[in-house]
Protein backbone atom coordinates (compact mmCIF):
# COMPACT_ATOMS: atom_id res chain seq x y z
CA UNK A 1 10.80 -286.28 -150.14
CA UNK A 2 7.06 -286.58 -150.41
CA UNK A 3 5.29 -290.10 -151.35
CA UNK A 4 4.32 -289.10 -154.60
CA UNK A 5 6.99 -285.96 -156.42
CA UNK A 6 8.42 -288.69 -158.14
CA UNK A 7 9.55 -287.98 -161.39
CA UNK A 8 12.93 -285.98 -161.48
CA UNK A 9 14.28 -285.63 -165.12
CA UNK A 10 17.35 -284.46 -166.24
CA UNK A 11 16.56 -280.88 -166.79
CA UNK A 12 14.97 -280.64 -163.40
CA UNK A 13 18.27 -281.24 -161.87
CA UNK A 14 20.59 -279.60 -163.59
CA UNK A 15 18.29 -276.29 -163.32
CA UNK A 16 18.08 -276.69 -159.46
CA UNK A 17 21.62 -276.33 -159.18
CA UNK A 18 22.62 -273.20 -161.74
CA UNK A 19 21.13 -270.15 -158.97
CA UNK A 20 23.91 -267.44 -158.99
CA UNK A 21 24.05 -265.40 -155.68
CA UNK A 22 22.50 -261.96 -155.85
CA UNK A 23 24.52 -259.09 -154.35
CA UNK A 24 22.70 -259.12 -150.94
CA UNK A 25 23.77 -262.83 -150.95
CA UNK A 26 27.58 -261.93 -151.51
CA UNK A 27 27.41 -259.09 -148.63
CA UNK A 28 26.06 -261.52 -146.47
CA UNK A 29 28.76 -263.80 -146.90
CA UNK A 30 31.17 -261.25 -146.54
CA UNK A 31 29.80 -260.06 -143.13
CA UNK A 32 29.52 -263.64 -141.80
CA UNK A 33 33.42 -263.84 -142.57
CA UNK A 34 34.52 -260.71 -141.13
CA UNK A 35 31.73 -259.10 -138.50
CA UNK A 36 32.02 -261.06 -134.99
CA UNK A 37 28.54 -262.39 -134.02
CA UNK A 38 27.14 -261.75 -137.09
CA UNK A 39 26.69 -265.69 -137.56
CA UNK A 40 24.78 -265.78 -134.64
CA UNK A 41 22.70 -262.84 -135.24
CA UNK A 42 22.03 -265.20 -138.81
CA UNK A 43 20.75 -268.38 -136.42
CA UNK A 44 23.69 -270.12 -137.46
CA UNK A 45 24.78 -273.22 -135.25
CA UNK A 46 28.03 -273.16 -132.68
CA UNK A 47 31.33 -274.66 -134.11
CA UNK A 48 31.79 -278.16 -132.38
CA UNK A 49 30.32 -281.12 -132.64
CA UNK A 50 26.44 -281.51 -131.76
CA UNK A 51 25.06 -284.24 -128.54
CA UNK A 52 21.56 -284.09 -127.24
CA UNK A 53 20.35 -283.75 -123.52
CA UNK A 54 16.46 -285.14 -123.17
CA UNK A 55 14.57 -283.16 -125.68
CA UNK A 56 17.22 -280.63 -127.06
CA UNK A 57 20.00 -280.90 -129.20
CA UNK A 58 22.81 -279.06 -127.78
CA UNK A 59 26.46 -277.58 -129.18
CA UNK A 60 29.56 -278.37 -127.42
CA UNK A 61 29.33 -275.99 -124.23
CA UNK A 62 25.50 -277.09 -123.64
CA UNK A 63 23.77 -274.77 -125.08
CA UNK A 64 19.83 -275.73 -126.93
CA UNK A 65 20.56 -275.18 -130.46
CA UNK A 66 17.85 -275.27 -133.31
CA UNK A 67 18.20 -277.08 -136.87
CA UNK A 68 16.63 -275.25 -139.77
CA UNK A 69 17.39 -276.96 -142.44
CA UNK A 70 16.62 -277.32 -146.26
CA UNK A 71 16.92 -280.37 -148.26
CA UNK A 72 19.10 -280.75 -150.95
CA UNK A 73 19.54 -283.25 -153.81
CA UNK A 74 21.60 -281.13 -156.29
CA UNK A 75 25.02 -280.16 -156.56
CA UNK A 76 23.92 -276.66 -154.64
CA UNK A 77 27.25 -275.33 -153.65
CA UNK A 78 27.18 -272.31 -156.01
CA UNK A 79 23.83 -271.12 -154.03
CA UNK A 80 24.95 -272.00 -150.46
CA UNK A 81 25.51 -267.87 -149.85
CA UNK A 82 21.68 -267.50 -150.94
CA UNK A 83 20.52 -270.32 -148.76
CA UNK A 84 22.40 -269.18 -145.66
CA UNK A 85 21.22 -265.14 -146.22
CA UNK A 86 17.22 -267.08 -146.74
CA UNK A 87 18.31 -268.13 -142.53
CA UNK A 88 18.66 -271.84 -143.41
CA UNK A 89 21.71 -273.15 -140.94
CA UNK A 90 21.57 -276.83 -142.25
CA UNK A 91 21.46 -278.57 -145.86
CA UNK A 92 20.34 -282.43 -145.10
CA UNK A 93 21.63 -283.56 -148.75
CA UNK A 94 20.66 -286.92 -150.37
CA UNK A 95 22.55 -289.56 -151.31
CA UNK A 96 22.21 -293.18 -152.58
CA UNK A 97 24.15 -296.42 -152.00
CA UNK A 98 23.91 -297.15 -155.68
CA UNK A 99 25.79 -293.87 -156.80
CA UNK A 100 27.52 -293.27 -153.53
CA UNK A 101 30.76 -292.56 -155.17
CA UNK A 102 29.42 -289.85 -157.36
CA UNK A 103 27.26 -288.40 -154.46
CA UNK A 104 30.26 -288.34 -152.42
CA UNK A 105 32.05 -286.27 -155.10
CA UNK A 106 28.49 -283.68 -155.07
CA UNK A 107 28.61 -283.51 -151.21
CA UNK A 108 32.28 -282.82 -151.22
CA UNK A 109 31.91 -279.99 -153.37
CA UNK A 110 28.71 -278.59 -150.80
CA UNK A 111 30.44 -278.75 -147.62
CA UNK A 112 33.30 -277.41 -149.29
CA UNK A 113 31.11 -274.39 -150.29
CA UNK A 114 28.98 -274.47 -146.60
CA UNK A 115 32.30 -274.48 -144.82
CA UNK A 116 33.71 -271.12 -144.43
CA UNK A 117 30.53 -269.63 -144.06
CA UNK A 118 28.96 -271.57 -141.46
CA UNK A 119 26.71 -273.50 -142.88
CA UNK A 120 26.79 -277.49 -141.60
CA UNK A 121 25.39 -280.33 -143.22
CA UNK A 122 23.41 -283.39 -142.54
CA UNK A 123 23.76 -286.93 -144.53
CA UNK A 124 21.02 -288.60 -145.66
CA UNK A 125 20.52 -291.92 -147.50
CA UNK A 126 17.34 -291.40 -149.53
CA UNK A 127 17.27 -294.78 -151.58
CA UNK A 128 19.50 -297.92 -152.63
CA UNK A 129 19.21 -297.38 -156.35
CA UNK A 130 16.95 -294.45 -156.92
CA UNK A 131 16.51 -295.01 -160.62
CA UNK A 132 13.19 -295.29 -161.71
CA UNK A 133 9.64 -293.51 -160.81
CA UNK A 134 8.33 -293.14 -157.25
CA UNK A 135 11.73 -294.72 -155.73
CA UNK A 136 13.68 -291.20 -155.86
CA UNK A 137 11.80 -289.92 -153.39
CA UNK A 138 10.88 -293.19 -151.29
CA UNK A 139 11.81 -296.67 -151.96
CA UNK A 140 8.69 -298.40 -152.18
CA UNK A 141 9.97 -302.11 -150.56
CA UNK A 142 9.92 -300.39 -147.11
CA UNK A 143 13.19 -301.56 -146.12
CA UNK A 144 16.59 -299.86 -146.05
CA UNK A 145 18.33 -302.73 -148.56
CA UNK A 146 16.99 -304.47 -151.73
CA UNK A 147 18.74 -307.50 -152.35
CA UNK A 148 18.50 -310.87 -150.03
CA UNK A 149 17.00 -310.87 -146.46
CA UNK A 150 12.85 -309.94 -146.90
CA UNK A 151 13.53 -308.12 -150.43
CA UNK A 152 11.84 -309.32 -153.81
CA UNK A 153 15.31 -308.89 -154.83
CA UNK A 154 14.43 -305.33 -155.99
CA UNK A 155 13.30 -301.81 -154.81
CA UNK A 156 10.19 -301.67 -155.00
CA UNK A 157 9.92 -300.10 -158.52
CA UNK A 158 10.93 -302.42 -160.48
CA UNK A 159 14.99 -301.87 -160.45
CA UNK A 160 16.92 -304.69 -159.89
CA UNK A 161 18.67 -304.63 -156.28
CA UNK A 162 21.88 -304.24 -155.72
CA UNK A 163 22.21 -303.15 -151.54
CA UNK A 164 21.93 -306.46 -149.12
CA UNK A 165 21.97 -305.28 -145.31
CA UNK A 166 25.54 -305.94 -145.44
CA UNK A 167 26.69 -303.39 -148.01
CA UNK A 168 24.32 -301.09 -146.64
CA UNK A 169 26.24 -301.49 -143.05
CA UNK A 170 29.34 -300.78 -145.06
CA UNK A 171 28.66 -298.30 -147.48
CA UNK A 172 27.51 -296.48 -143.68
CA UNK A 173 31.05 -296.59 -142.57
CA UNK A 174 32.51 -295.69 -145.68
CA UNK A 175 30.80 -292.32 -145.46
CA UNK A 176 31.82 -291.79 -141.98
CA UNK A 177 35.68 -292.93 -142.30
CA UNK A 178 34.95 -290.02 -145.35
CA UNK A 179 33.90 -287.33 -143.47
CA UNK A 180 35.28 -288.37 -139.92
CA UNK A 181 36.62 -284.99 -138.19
CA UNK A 182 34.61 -283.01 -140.77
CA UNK A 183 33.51 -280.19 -138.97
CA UNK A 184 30.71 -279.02 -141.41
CA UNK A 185 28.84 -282.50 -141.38
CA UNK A 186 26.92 -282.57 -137.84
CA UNK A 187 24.79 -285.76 -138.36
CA UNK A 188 24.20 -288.74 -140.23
CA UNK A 189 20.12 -289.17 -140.95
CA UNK A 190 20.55 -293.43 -141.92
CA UNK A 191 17.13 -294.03 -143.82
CA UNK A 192 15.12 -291.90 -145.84
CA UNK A 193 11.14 -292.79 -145.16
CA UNK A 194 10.69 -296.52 -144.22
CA UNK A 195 7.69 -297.80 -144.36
CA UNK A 196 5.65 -300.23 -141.89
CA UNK A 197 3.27 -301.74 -144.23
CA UNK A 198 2.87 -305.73 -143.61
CA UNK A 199 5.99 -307.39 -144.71
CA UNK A 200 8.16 -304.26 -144.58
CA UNK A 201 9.78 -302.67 -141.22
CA UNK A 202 9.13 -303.28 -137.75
CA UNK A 203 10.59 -301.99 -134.16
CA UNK A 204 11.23 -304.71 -131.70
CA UNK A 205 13.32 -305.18 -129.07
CA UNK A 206 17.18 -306.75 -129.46
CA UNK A 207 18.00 -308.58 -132.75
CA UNK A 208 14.28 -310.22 -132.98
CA UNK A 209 13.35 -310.25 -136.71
CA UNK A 210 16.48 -308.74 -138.24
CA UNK A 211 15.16 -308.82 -141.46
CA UNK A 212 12.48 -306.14 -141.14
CA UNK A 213 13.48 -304.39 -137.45
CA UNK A 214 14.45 -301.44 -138.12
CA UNK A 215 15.41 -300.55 -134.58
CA UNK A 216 17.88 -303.14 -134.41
CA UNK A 217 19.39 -301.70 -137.77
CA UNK A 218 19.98 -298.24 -136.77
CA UNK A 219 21.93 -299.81 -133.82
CA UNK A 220 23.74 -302.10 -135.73
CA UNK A 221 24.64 -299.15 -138.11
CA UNK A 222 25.25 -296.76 -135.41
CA UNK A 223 27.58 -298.77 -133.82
CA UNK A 224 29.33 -299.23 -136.62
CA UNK A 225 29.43 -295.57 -137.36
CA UNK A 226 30.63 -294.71 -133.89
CA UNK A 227 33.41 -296.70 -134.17
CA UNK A 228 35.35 -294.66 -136.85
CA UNK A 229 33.22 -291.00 -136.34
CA UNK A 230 31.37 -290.80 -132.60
CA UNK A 231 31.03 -287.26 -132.59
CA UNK A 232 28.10 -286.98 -135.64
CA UNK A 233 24.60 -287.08 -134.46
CA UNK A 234 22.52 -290.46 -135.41
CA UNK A 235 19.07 -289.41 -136.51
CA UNK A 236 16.77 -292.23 -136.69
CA UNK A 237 13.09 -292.31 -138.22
CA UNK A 238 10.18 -293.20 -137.68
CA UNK A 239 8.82 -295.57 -140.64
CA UNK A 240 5.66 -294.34 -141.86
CA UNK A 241 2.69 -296.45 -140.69
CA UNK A 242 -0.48 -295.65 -142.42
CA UNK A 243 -2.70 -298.36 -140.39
CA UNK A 244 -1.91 -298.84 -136.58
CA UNK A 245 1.24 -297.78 -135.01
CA UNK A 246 3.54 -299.72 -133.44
CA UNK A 247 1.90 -299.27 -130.23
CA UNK A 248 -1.39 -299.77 -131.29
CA UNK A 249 -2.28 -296.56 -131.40
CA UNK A 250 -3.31 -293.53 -134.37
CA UNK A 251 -1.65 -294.32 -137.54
CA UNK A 252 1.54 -292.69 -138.04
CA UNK A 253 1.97 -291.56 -141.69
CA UNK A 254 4.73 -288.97 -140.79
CA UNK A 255 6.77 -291.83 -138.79
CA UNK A 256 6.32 -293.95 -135.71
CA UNK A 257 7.83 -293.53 -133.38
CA UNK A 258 5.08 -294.97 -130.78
CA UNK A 259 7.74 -297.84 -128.91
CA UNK A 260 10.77 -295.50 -129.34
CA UNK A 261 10.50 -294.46 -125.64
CA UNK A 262 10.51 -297.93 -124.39
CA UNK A 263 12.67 -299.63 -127.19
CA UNK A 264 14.82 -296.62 -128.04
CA UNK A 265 18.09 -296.97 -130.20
CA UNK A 266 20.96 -297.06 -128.06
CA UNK A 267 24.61 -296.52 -128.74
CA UNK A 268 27.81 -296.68 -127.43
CA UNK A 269 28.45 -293.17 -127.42
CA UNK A 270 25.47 -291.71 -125.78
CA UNK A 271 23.79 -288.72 -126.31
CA UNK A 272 23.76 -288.83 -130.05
CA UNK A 273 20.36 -290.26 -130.95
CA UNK A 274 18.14 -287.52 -132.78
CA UNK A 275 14.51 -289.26 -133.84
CA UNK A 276 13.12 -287.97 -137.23
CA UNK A 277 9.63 -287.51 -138.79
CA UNK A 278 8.10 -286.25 -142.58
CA UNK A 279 4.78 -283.77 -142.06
CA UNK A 280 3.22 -283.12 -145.31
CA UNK A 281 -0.63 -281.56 -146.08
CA UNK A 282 -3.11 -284.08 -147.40
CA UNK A 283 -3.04 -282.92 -150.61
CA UNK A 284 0.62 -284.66 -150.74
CA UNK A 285 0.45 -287.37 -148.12
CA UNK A 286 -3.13 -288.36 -148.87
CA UNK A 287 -3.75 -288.38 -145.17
CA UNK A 288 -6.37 -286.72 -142.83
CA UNK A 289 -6.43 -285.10 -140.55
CA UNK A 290 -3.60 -283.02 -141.34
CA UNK A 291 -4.53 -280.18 -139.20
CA UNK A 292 -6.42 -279.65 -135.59
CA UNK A 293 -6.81 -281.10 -132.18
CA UNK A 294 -6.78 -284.47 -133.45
CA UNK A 295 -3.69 -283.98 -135.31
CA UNK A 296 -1.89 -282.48 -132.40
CA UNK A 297 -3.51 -285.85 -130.10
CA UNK A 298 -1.99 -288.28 -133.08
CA UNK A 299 1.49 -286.45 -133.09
CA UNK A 300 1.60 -286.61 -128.79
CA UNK A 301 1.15 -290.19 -129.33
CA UNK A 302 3.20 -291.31 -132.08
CA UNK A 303 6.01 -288.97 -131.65
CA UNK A 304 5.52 -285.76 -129.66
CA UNK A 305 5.12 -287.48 -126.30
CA UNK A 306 9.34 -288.69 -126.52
CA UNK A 307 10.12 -284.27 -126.85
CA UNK A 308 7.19 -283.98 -123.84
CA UNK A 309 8.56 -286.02 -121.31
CA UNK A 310 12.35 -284.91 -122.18
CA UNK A 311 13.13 -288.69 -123.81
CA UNK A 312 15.00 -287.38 -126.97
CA UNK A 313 15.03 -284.96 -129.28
CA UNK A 314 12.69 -285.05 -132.68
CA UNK A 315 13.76 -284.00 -136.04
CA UNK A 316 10.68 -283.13 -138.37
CA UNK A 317 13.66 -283.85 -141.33
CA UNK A 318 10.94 -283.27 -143.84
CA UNK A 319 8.22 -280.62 -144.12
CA UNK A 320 6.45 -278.16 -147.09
CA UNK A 321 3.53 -277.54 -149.29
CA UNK A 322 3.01 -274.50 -152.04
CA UNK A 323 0.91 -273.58 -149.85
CA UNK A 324 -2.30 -272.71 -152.00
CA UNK A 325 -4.99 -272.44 -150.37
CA UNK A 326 -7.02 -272.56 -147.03
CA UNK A 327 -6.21 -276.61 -146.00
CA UNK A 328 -2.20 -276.25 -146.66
CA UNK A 329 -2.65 -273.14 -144.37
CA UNK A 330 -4.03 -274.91 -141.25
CA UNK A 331 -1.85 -277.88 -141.92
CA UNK A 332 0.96 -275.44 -141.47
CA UNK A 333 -0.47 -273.07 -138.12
CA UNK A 334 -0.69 -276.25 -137.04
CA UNK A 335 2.23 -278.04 -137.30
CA UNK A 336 4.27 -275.08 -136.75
CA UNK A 337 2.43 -274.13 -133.58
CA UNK A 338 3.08 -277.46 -132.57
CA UNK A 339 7.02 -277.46 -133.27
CA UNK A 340 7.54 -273.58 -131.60
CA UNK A 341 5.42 -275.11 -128.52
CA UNK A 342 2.94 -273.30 -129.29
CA UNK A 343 -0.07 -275.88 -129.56
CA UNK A 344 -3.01 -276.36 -126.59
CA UNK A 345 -2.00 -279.80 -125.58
CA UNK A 346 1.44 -280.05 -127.12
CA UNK A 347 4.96 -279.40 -125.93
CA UNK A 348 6.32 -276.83 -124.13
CA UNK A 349 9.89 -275.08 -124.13
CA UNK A 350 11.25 -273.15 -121.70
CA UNK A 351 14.35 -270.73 -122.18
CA UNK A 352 16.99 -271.85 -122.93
CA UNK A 353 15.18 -274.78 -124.58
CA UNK A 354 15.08 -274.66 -128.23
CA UNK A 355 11.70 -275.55 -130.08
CA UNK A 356 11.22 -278.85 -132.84
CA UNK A 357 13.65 -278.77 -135.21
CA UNK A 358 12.40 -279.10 -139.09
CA UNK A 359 13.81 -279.11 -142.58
CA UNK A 360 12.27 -277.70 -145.02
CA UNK A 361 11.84 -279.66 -149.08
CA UNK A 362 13.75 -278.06 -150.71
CA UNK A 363 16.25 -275.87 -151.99
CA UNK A 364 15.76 -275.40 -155.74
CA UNK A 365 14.56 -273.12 -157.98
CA UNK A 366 11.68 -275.42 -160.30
CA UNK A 367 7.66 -274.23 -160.00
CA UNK A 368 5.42 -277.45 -159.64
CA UNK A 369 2.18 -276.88 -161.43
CA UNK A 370 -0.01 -279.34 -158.87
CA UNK A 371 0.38 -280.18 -155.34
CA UNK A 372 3.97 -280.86 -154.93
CA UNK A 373 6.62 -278.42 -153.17
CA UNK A 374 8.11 -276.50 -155.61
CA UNK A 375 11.42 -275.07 -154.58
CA UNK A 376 12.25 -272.39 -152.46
CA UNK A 377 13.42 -269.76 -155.06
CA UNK A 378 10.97 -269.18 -158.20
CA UNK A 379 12.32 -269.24 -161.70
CA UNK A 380 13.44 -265.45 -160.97
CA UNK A 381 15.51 -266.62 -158.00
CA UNK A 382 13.32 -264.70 -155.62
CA UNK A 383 12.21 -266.59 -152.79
CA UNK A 384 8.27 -267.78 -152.45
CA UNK A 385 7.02 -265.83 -149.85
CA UNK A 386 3.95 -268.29 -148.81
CA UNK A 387 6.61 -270.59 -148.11
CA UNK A 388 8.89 -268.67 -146.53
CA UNK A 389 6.05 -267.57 -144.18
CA UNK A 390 6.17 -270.77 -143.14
CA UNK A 391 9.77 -271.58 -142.59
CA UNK A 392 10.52 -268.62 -141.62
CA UNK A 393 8.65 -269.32 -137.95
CA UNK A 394 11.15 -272.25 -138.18
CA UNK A 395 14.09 -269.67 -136.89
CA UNK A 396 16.45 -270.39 -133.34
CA UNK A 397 14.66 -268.60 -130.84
CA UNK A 398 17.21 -265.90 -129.05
């Protein structure tokens, strides 16, 4: 979720989730049950568990598959029809260690609606507590725990923590032992937006500076995951550096992932390792450039070079704007171009190679009056088309 939407009330959530399917919607659904192929005429991914293979993620028999996603906080399982006919094939839904019961209870209900019709799901741990102001969208200590180790002893906001490193290690595998031989649920995305301010994460090598290395977590939690549910994919991202990355390079505000091609994150099971960044316009990340040349140059340092030299795959798990005027425009020609390999001096993808991934934020239906993404749908549950222009270039190539 971006830096700064922030303030989710009551009414705001319960709205998001109330979208009844139109009758196009029900067809679809109908078709995707009963028409062979029609699933894949829709994008949708292969049954099977997901691996990777140097820069692609790939189904079962091999074959480059694309995620295009939509992220979801709400109990959205009455609109998963709508979302699937809009050519989303993945919900990457929210959760918190805090409420993880109750979340477990919402995502049960989603996959249980994405199921039959193809849809699969992604996990995602957004925050520890997730109470109060700016820490809904992006817990504001940096770290992936809030209690002992380098935490004030809250998250960043002013709540109380509750999550030390070891609860958040097993509140992990709880989730996997949960939806172990689930089908619908293809990956497991461990921390929402870290951040590498001074004093917050790092990425070193081994088990140097436990407390703050966030490479050596998302082994340590990987690990532990594979060892009750190794077929789910492990996405890992980069924390968002807003001075000098890692390497020593651009700053990284969408996630650095500048070492992660000499220090990667490696697990037992191999092939599973999916890296993850957030792109957002200025106007929401408060970050230039945001568009041209030099963006492209920043993102094939920080992140783009591990897809160019066939390292690993990248997830952009987080991307949108509303899309208003000419700047949110060239922010998106550009990262799109970028992502479909489009780009002078970016990647390139070759058939049967898939382009970037990306997720788009987010499925609901609420209007946002300034910069921040509204939802997909308007308040008439049609959906926006100068977003959908953008997402829709987002689409498994055939």
């Amino acid at each position: 979720m971006p830096a700064t939407t922030r303030r989710r009330n009551r009414a705001f959530r319960q709205r998001a989730g109330r979208l009844c399917p139109t009758p196009l919607a029900a067809l679809l659904l109908i078709l995707a049950l009963l028409v062979p192929g029609f699933a894949r005429a829709q994008a949708m991914l292969p049954p099977g568990p997901l691996s990777t293979r140097g820069s692609q993620i790939v189904a079962a028999d091999g074959t480059p598959v694309r995620i295009m996603g939509v992220g979801v906080f709400t109990d959205v399982s009455a609109d998963v029809a709508r979302i699937k006919a809009a050519g989303f094939n993945t919900l990457r839904i929210s959760w918190g260690n805090r409420r993880r019961l109750a979340d477990v209870a919402r995502i049960d209900r989603i996959v249980a609606a994405a199921a039959p019709i193809g849809l699969r799901v992604i996990l995602d741990n957004h925050y520890n507590e997730g109470l109060r102001g700016m820490c809904v969208a992006q817990q504001k200590n940096g770290l992936w725990y809030d209690l002992g180790g380098a935490s004030d002893g809250t998250d960043g906001c002013g709540t109380p923590g509750t999550v030390t490193d070891a609860k958040f290690v097993a509140d992990w595998v709880a989730m996997a032992e949960h939806f172990r031989g689930n089908p619908t649920v293809i990956g497991y995305d461990l921390r929402n937006e870290p951040l590498a301010y001074p004093g917050m994460t790092t990425w070193e090598a081994g088990s140097r500076n436990p407390d703050h290395n966030i490479r050596w977590m998302y082994e340590r939690v990987g690990r532990a995951i594979q060892a009750v549910d190794p077929d789910k994919l492990i996405i890992c991202e980069g924390p968002q550096n807003y001075s000098r990355s890692f390497a020593s390079r651009a700053p990284a505000p969408w996630g650095d992932l500048s070492l992660a091609g000499r220090l990667p994150v490696e697990l037992p099971v191999a092939g599973k390792v999916v890296y993850s960044v957030h792109d957002y316009p200025a106007e929401i990340a408060g970050y230039h450039p945001d568009s041209g040349p030099v963006k492209v140059a920043q993102m094939n340092r920080t992140w783009g070079y591990l897809v160019m030299q066939g390292i690993a795959p990248v997830l952009v798990g987080e991307m949108a704007s509303n899309m208003k005027g000419p700047t949110s425009a060239a922010w998106a020609d550009t990262l799109t171009a970028y992502m479909n390999g489009d780009a002078p001096d970016g990647p390139r993808f070759t058939p049967p190679d898939q382009p970037i991934g990306g997720v788009w934020w987010w499925a609901g239906s609420d209007d946002h009056s300034g910069d921040q993404p509204s939802g997909i749908w308007d308040n008439e549950g049609k959906l926006r088309p100068e977003q959908r222009a953008v997402w829709g270039k987002l689409r498994p190539r055939e």
